[in-house]
Protein backbone atom coordinates (compact mmCIF):
# COMPACT_ATOMS: atom_id res chain seq x y z
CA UNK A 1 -13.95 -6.91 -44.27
CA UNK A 2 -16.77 -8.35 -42.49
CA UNK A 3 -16.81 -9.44 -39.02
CA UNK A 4 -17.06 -13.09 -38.76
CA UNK A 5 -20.95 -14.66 -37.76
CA UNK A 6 -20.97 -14.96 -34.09
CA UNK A 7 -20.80 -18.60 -31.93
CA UNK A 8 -23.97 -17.32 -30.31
CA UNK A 9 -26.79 -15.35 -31.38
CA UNK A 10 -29.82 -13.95 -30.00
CA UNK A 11 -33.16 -16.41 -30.53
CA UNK A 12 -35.85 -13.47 -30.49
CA UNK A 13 -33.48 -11.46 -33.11
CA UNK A 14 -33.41 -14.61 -35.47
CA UNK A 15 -37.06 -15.04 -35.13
CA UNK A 16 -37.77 -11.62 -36.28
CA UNK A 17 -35.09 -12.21 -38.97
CA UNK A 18 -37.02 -15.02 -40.23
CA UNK A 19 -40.26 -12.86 -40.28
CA UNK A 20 -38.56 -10.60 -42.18
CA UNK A 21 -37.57 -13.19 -44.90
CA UNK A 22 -40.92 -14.12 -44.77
CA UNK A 23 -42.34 -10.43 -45.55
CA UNK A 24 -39.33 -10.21 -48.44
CA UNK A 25 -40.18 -13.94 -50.12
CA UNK A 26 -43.67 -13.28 -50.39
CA UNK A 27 -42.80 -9.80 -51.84
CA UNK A 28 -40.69 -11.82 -54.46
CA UNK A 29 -44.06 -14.27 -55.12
CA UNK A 30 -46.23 -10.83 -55.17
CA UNK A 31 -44.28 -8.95 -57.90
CA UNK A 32 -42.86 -11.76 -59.18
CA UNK A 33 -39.79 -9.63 -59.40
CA UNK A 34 -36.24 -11.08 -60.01
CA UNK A 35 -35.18 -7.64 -59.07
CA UNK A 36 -36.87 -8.31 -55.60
CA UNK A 37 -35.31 -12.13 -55.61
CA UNK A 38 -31.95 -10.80 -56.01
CA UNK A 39 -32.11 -8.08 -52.77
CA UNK A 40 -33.21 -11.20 -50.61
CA UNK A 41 -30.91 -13.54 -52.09
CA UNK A 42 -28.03 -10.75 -51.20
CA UNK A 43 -29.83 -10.45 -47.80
CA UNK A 44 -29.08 -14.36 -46.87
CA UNK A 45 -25.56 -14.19 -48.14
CA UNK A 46 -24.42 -11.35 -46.43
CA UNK A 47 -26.20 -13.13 -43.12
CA UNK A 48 -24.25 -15.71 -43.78
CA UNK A 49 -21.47 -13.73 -43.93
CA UNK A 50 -21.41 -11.90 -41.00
CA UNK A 51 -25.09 -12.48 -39.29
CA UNK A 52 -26.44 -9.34 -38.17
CA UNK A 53 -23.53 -7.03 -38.85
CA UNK A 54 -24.31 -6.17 -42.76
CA UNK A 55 -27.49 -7.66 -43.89
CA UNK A 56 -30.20 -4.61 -44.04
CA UNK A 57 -33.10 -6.81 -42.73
CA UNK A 58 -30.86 -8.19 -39.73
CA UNK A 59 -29.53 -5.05 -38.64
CA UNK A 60 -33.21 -3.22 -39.12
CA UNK A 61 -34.39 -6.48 -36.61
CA UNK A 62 -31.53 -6.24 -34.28
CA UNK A 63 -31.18 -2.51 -33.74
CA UNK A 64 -34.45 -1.10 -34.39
CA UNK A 65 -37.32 -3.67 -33.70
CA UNK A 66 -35.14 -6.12 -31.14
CA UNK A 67 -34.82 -3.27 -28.07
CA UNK A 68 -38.65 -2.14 -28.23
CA UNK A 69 -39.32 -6.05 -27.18
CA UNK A 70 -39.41 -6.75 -23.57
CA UNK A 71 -38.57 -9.58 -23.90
CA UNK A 72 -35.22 -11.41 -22.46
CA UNK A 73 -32.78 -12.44 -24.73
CA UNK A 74 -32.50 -15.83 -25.32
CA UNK A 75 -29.07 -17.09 -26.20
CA UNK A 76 -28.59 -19.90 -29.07
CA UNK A 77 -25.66 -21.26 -30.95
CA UNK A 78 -24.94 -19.32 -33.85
CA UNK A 79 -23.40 -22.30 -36.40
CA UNK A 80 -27.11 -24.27 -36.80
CA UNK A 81 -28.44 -20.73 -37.58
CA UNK A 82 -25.78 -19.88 -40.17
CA UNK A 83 -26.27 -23.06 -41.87
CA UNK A 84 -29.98 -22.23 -41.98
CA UNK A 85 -29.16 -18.86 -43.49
CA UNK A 86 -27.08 -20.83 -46.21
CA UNK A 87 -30.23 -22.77 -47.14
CA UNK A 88 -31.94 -19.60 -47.42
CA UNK A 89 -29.42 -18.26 -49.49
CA UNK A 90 -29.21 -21.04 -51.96
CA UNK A 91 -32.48 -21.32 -52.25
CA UNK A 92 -32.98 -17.53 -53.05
CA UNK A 93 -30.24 -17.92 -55.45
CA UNK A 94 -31.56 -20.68 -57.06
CA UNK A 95 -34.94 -18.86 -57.53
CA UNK A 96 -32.84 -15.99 -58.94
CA UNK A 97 -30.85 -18.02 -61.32
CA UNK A 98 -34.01 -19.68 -62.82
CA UNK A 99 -35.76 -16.16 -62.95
CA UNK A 100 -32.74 -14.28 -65.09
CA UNK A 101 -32.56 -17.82 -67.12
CA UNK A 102 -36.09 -17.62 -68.67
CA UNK A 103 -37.79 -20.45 -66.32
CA UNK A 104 -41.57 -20.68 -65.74
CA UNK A 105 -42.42 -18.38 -63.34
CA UNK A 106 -44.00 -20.94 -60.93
CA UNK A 107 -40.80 -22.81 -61.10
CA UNK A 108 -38.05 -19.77 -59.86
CA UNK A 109 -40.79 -19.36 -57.33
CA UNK A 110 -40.78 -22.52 -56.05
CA UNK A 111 -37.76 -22.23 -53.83
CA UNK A 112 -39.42 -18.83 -52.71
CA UNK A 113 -42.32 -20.69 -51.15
CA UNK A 114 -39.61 -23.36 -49.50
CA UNK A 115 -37.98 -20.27 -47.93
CA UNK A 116 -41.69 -19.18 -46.81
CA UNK A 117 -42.51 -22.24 -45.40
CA UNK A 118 -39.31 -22.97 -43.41
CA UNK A 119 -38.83 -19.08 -41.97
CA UNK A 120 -42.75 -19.00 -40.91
CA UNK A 121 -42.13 -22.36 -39.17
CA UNK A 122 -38.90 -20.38 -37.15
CA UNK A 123 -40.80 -16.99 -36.98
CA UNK A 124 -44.26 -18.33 -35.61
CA UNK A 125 -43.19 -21.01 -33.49
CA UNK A 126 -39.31 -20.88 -33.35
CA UNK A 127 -38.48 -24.39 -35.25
CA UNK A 128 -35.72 -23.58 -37.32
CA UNK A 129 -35.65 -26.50 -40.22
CA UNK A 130 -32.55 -25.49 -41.35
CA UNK A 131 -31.24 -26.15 -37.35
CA UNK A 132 -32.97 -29.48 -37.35
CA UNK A 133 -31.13 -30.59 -40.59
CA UNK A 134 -27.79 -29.53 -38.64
CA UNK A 135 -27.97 -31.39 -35.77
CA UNK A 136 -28.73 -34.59 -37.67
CA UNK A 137 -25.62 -33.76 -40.31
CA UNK A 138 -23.56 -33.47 -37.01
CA UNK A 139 -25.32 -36.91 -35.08
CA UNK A 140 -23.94 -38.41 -38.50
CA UNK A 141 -21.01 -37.17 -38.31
CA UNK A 142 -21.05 -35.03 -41.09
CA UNK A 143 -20.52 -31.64 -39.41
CA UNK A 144 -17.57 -32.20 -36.60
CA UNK A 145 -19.04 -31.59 -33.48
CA UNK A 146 -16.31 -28.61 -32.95
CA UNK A 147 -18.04 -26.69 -35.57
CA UNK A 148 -20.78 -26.14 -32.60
CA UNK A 149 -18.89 -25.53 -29.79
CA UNK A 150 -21.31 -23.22 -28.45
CA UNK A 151 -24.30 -25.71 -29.08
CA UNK A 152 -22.23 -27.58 -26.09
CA UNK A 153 -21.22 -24.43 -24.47
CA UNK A 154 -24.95 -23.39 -23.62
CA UNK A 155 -26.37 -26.78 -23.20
CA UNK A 156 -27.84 -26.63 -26.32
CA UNK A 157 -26.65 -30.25 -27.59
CA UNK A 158 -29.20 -31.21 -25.34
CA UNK A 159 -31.76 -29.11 -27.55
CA UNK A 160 -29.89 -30.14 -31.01
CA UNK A 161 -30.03 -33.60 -29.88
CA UNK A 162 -34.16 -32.87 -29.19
CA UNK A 163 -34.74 -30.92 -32.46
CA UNK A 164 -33.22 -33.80 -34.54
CA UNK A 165 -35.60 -36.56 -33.28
């Protein structure tokens, strides 16, 4: 089936992911195409899914425009990014539902713009929202702090814990 979404992931590859889903959402709020909505609503849940191993736009960012950076890669847990991907995704489906059910076309947009908003905030200056919201679910005690191993694991708590103030 699919292989499972890895404990860490690359933060230059998710940056260029969410640049991606920027380019795609403001395709959607160009055409205004539920046809469009759909592909990046199947894009997020097949990230979620698996990450980078069967979404087109991940792979494209990971194997094509990832190695022509110079740049070293910067490890970061992978759970705080998946959960951001299943924002993404319900958003995106949301937008779709609202399209195929006859809503105003500035209201199935509206989650389009959220998705715009919060993936230019991770593409242009690396603040994932999505990672924020995370960190303060697990500080709550919502999310079991063994869900991010790996946020421990690279001494990222440290930048969960700084993200969530």
């Amino acid at each position: 089936m699919f292989p499972p979404f890895p404990d860490v992931v690359d933060e230059v590859s998710a940056r260029l992911v969410a640049a991606g889903a920027v380019f795609l959402s403001l395709l959607v709020v160009a055409t205004r195409s539920p046809v469009v909505a759909g592909l990046v609503a199947i894009g997020f849940w097949l990230r979620v899914a698996s990450g980078p191993h069967r979404s087109p736009l991940a792979l494209f960012a990971t194997r094509v425009v990832r190695p022509r950076l110079r740049i070293e890669e910067r490890p970061t847990a992978g759970p705080p990014k998946r959960f951001a991907q299943t924002i993404g995704a319900t958003l995106a489906s949301i937008g779709l539902v609202l399209a195929l059910g006859g809503a105003a076309t500035t209201v199935w947009l509206l989650p389009f713009a959220a998705i715009i908003v919060a993936a230019t905030l991770e593409a242009a200056i690396g603040f994932c929202l999505g990672c924020t919201i995370f960190a303060r679910l697990m500080q709550a005690g919502l999310i079991p702090e063994s869900t991010c191993e790996a946020c421990n694991d690279l001494g990222l708590g440290q930048s969960l814990a700084t993200a969530s103030r």
